[in-house]
C-alpha atoms as a PDB file:
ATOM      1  CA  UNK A   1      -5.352  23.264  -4.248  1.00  0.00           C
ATOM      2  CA  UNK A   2      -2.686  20.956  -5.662  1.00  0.00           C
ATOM      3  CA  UNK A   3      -2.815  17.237  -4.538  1.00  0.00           C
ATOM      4  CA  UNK A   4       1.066  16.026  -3.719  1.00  0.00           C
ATOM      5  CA  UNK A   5       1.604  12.738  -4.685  1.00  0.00           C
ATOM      6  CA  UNK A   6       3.927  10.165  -3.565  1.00  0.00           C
ATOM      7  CA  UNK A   7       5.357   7.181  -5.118  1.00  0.00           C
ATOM      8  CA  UNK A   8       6.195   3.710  -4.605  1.00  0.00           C
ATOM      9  CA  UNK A   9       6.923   0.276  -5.795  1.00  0.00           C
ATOM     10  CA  UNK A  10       4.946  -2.378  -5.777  1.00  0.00           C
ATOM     11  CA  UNK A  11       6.838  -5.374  -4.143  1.00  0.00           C
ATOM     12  CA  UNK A  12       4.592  -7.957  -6.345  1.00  0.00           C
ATOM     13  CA  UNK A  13       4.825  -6.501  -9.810  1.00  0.00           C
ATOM     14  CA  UNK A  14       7.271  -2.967  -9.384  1.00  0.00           C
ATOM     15  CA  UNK A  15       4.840  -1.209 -11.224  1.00  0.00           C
ATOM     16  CA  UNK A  16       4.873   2.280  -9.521  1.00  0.00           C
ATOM     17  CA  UNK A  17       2.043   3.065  -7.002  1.00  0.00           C
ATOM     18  CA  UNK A  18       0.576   6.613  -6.367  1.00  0.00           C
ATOM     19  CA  UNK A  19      -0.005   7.547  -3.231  1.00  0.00           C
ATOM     20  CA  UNK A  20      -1.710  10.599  -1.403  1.00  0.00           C
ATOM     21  CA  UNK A  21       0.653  13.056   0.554  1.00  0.00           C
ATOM     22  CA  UNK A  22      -0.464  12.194   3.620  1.00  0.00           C
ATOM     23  CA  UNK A  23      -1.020   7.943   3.683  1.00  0.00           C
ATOM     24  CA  UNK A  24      -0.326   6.272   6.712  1.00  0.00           C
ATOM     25  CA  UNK A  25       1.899   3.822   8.511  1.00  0.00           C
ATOM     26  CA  UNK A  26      -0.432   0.510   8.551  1.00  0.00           C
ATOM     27  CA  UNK A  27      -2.927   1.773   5.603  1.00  0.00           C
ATOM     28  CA  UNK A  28      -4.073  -0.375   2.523  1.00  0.00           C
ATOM     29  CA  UNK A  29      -3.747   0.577  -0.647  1.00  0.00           C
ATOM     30  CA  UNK A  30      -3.911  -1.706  -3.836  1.00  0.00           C
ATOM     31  CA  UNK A  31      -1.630  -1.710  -6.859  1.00  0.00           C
ATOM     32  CA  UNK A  32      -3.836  -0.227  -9.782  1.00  0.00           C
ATOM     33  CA  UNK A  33      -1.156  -2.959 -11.988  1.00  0.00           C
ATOM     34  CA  UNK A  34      -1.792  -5.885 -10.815  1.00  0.00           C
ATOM     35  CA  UNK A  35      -4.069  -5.719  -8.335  1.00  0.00           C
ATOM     36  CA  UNK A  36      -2.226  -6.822  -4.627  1.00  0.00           C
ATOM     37  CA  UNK A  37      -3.305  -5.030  -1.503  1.00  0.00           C
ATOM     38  CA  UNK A  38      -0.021  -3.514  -0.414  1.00  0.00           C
ATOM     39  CA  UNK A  39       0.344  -2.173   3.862  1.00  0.00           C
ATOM     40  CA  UNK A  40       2.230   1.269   4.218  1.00  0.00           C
ATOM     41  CA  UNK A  41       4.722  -0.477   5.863  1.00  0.00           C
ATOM     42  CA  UNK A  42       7.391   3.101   6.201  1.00  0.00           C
ATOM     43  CA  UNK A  43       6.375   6.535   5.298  1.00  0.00           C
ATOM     44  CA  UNK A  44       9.664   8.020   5.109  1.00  0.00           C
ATOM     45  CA  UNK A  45      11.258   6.872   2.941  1.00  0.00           C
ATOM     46  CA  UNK A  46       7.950   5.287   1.847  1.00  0.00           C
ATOM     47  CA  UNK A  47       7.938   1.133   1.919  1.00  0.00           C
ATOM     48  CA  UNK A  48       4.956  -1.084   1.011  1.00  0.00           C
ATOM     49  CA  UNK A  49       4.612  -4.494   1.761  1.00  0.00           C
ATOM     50  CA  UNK A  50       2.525  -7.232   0.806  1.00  0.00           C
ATOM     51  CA  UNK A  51      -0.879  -6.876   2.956  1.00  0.00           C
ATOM     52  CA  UNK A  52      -1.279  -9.861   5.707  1.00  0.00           C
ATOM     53  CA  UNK A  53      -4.061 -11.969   4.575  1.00  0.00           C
ATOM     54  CA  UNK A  54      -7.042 -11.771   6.447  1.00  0.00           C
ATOM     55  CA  UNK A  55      -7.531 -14.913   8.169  1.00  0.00           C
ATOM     56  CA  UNK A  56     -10.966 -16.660   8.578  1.00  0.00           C
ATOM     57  CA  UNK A  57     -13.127 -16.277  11.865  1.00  0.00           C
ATOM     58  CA  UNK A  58     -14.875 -19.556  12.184  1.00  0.00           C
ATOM     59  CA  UNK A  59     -16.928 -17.462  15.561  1.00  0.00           C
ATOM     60  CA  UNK A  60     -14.200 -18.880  18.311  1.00  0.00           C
END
């Protein structure tokens, strides 16, 4: 069974990222370049977008 993969640009460094056939609106994947956690922002045509940061919970 053949593996279809996807690409798309990284919006920090362009470098091209691989993705599996079926990612996911809303799913993290990380530029294997330089490193930024990118959100599946579109899947068709497929977008990514810097991740939000992940604030701090100070237990409020």
């Amino acid at each position: 069974m053949t593996i279809v993969v996807m690409t798309a640009s990284c919006p920090e460094c362009a470098a091209a990222v691989k993705l599996a056939q079926d990612v996911e609106k809303g799913e993290i994947v990380q530029c294997a370049e330089c490193g930024a956690e990118l959100e599946v922002f579109e899947t068709s045509p497929v977008e990514l977008r810097l991740a939000p940061e992940e604030e701090e919970d100070w237990g409020e």
